[in-house]
C-alpha atoms as a PDB file:
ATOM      1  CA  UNK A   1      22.374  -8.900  43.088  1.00  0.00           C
ATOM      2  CA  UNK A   2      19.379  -7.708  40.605  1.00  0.00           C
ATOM      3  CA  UNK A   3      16.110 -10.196  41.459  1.00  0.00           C
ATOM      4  CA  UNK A   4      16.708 -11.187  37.687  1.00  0.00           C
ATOM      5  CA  UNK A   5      19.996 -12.462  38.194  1.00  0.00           C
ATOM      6  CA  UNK A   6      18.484 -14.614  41.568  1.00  0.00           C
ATOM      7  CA  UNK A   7      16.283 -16.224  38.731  1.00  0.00           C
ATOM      8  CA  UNK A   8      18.905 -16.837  36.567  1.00  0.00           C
ATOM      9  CA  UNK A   9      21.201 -18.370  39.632  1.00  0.00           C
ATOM     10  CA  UNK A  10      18.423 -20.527  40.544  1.00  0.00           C
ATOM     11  CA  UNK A  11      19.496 -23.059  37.506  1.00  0.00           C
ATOM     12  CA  UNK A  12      23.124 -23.491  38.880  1.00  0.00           C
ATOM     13  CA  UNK A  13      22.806 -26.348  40.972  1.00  0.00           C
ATOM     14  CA  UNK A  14      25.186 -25.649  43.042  1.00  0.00           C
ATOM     15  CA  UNK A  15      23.162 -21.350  43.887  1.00  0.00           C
ATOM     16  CA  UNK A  16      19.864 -22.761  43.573  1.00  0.00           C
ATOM     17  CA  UNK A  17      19.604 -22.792  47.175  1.00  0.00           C
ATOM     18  CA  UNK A  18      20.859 -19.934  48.248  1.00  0.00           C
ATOM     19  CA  UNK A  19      19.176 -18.153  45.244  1.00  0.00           C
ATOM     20  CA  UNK A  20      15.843 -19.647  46.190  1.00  0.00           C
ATOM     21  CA  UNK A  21      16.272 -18.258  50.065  1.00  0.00           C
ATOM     22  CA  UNK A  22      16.978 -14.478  48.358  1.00  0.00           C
ATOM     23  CA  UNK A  23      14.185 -15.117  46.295  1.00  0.00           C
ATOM     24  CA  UNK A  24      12.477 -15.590  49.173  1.00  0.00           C
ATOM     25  CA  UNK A  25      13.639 -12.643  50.862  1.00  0.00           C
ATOM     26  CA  UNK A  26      12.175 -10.691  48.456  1.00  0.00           C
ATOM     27  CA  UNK A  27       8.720 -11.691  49.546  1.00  0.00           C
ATOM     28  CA  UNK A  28       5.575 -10.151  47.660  1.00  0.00           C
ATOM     29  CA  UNK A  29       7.218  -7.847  46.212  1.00  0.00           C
ATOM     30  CA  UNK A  30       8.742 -10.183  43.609  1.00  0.00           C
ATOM     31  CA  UNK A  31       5.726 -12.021  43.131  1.00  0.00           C
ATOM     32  CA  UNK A  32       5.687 -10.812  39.304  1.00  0.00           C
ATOM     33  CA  UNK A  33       8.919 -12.050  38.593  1.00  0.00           C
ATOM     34  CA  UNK A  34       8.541 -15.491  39.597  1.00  0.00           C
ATOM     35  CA  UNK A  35       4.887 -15.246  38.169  1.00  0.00           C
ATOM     36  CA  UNK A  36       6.792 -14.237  34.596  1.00  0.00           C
ATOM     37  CA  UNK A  37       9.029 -17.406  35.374  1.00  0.00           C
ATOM     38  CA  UNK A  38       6.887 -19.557  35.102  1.00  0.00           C
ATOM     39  CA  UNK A  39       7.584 -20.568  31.833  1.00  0.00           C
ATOM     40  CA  UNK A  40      11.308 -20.452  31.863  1.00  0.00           C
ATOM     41  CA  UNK A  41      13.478 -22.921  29.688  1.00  0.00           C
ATOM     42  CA  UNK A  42      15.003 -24.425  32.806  1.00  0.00           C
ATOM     43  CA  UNK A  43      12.738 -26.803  35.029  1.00  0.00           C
ATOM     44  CA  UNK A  44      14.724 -26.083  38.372  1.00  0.00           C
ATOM     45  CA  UNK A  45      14.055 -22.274  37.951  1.00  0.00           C
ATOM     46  CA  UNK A  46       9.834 -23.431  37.327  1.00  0.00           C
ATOM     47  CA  UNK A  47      10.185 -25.649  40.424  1.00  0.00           C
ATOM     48  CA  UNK A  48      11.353 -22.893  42.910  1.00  0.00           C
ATOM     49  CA  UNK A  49       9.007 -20.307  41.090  1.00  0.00           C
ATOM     50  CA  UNK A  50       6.174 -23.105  42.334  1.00  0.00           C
ATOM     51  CA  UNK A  51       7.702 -23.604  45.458  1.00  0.00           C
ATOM     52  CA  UNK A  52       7.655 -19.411  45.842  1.00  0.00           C
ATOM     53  CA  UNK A  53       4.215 -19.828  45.001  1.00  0.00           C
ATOM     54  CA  UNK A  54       3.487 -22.208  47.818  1.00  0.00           C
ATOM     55  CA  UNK A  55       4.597 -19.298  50.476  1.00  0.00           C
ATOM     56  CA  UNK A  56       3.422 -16.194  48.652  1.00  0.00           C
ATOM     57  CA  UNK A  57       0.484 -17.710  46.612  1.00  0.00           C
ATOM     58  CA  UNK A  58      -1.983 -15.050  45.481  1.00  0.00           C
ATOM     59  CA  UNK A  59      -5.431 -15.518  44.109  1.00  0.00           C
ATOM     60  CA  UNK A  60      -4.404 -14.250  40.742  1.00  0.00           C
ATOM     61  CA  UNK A  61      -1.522 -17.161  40.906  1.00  0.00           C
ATOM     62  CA  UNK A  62      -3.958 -19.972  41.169  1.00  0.00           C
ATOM     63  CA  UNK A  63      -4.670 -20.179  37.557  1.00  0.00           C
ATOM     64  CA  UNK A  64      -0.962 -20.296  37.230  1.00  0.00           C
ATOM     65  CA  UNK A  65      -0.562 -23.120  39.861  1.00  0.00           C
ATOM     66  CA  UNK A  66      -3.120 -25.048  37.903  1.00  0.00           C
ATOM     67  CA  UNK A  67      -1.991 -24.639  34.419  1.00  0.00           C
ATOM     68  CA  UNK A  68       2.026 -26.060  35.948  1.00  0.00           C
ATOM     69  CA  UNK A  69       0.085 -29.006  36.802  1.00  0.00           C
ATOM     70  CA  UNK A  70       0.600 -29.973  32.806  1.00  0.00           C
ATOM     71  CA  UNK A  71       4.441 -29.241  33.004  1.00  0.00           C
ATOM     72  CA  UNK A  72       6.868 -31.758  31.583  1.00  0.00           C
ATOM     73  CA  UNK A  73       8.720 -31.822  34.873  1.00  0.00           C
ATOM     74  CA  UNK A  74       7.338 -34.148  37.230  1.00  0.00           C
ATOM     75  CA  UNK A  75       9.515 -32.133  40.177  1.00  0.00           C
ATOM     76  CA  UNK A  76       7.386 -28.762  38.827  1.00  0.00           C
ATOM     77  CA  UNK A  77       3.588 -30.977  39.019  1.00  0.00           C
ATOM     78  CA  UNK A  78       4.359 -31.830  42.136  1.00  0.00           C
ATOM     79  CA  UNK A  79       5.947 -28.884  43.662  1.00  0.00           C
ATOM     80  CA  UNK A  80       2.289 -27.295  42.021  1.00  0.00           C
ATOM     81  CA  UNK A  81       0.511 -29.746  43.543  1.00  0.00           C
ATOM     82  CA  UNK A  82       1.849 -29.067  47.211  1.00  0.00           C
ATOM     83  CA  UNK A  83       1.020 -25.544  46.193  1.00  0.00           C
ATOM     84  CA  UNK A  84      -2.629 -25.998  45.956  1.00  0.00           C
ATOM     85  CA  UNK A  85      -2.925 -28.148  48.943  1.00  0.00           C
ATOM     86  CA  UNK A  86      -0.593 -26.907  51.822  1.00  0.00           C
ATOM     87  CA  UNK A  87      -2.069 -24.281  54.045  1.00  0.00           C
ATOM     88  CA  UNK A  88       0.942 -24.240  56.795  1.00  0.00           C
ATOM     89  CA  UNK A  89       3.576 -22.896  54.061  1.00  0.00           C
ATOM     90  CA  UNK A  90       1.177 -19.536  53.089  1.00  0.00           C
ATOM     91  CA  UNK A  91       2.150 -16.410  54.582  1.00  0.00           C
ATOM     92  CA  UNK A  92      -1.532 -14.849  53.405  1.00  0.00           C
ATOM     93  CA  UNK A  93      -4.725 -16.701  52.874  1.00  0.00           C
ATOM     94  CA  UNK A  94      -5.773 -17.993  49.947  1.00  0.00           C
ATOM     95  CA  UNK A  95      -7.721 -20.872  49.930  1.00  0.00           C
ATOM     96  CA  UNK A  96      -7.542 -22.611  46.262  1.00  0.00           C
ATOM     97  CA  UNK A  97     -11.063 -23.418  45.154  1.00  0.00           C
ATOM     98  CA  UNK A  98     -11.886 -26.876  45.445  1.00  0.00           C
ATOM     99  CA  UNK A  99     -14.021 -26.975  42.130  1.00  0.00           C
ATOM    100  CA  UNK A 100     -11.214 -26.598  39.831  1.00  0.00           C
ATOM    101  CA  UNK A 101      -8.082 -28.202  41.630  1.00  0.00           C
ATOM    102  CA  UNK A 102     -10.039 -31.494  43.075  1.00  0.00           C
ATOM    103  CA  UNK A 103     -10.830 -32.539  39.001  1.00  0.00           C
ATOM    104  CA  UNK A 104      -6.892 -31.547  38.010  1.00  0.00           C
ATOM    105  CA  UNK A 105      -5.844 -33.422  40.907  1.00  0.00           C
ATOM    106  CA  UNK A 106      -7.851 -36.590  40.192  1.00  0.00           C
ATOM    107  CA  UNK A 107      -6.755 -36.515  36.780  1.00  0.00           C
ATOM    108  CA  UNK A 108      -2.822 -36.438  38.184  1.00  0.00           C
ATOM    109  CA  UNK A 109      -4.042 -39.324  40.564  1.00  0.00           C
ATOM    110  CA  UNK A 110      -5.054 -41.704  37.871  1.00  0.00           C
ATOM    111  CA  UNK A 111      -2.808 -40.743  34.984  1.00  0.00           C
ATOM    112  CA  UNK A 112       0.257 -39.230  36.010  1.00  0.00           C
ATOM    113  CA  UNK A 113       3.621 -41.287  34.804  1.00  0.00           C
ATOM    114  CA  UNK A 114       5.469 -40.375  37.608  1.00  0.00           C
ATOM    115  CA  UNK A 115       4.648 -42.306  41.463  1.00  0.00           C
ATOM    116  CA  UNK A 116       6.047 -39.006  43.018  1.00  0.00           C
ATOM    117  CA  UNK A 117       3.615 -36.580  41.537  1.00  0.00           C
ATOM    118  CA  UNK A 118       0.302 -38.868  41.949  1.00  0.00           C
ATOM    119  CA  UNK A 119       1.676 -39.593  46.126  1.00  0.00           C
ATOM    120  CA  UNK A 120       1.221 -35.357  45.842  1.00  0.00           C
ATOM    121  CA  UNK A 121      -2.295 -36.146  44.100  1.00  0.00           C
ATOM    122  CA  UNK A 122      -3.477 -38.190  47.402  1.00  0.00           C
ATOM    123  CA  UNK A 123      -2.743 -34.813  49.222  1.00  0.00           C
ATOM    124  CA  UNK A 124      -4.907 -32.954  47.212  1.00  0.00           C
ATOM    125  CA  UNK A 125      -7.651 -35.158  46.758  1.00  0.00           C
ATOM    126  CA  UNK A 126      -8.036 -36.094  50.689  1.00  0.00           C
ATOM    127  CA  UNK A 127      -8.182 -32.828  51.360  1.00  0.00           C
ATOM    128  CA  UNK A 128     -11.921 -33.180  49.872  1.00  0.00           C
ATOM    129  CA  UNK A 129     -12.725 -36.131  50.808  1.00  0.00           C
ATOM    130  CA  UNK A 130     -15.091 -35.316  53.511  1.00  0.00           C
ATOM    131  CA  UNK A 131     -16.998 -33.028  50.737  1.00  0.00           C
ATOM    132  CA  UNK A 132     -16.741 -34.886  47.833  1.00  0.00           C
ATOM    133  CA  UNK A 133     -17.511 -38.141  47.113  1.00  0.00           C
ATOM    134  CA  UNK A 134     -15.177 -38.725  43.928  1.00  0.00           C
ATOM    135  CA  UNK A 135     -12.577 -37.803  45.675  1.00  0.00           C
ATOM    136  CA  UNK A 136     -13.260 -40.950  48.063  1.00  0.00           C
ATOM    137  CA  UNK A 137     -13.810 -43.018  44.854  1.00  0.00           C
ATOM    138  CA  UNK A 138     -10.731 -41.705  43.419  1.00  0.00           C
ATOM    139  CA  UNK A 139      -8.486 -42.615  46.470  1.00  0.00           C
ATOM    140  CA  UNK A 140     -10.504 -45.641  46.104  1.00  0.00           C
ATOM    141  CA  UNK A 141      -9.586 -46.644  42.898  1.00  0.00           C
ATOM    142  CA  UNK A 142      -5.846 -46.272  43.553  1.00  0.00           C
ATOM    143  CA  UNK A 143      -5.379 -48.223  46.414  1.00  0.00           C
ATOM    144  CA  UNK A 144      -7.003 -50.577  44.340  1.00  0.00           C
ATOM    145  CA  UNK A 145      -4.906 -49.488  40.855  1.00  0.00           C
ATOM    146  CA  UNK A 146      -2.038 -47.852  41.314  1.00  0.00           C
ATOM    147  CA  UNK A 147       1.153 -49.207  39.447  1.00  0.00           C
ATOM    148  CA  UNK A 148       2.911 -47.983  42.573  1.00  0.00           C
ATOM    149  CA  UNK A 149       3.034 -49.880  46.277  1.00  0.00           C
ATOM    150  CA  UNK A 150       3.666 -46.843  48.365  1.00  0.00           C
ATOM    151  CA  UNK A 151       1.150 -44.327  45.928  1.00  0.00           C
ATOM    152  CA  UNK A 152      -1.413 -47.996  46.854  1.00  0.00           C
ATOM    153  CA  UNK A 153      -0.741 -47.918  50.624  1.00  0.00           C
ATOM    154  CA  UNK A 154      -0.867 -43.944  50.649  1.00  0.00           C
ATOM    155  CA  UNK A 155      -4.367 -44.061  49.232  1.00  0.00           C
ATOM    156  CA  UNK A 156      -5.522 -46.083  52.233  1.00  0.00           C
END
């Protein structure tokens, strides 16, 4: 099966995943085809190209990562989200830079319409907040804000 098919297969609910564990067989190597994915009409096939991202992320896929932040899907924001913040998924390393995910994040955190994607946010933010303190005033504010019980008590 061509790599472009595996894309393709990865919007059939019932081969997404399989096709996402061929995907990842292909490692690196198909790094540009899940990069060129990214926009694809189909939200499952964005997700998996995010959650690709999260094992094989790159530092020219960062800017990628951060731009699927704004996707429609709130499974692909938060599957980008993870993606920024999880070291123990990366097979490299490639540390996103704190400067331009902590302000995306925050802005997820305290505007987001879905609970799911702003419980990611708390990830992302309390990774910094021994650095930087909006990040504590942001995890702040939504134990004290959030719409959400269990985005409140994760903020704690």
């Amino acid at each position: 099966m061509s790599d472009a098919a595996i894309i393709e297969e990865l919007a059939v609910p019932h081969r997404e995943r399989q096709a996402f564990q061929r995907l990842l067989g292909g490692g690196a190597r198909v790094l540009p085809l899940v990069l060129a994915n990214l926009d694809h009409a189909n939200a499952r096939v964005r997700y998996y190209c995010a959650r690709f991202l999260d094992m094989f992320v790159e530092p020219e896929s960062l800017g990628e990562l951060l731009r699927m932040l704004d996707d429609p899907d709130a499974d692909v924001r938060a599957a980008s989200l993870h993606a920024l913040a999880c070291d123990r998924c990366k097979q490299g390393v490639c540390r996103p830079d704190e400067r331009l995910v902590l302000p995306a994040a925050i802005a997820l955190l305290h505007a987001d319409p879905d609970a799911h994607v702003r419980a990611h946010a708390i990830g992302v933010v309390g990774l910094s907040v021994h650095t930087r303190p909006e990040a504590v005033e942001a995890l702040q504010r939504t134990h004290r804000e959030d719409p959400s019980p269990a985005v409140r008590k994760k903020a704690t």
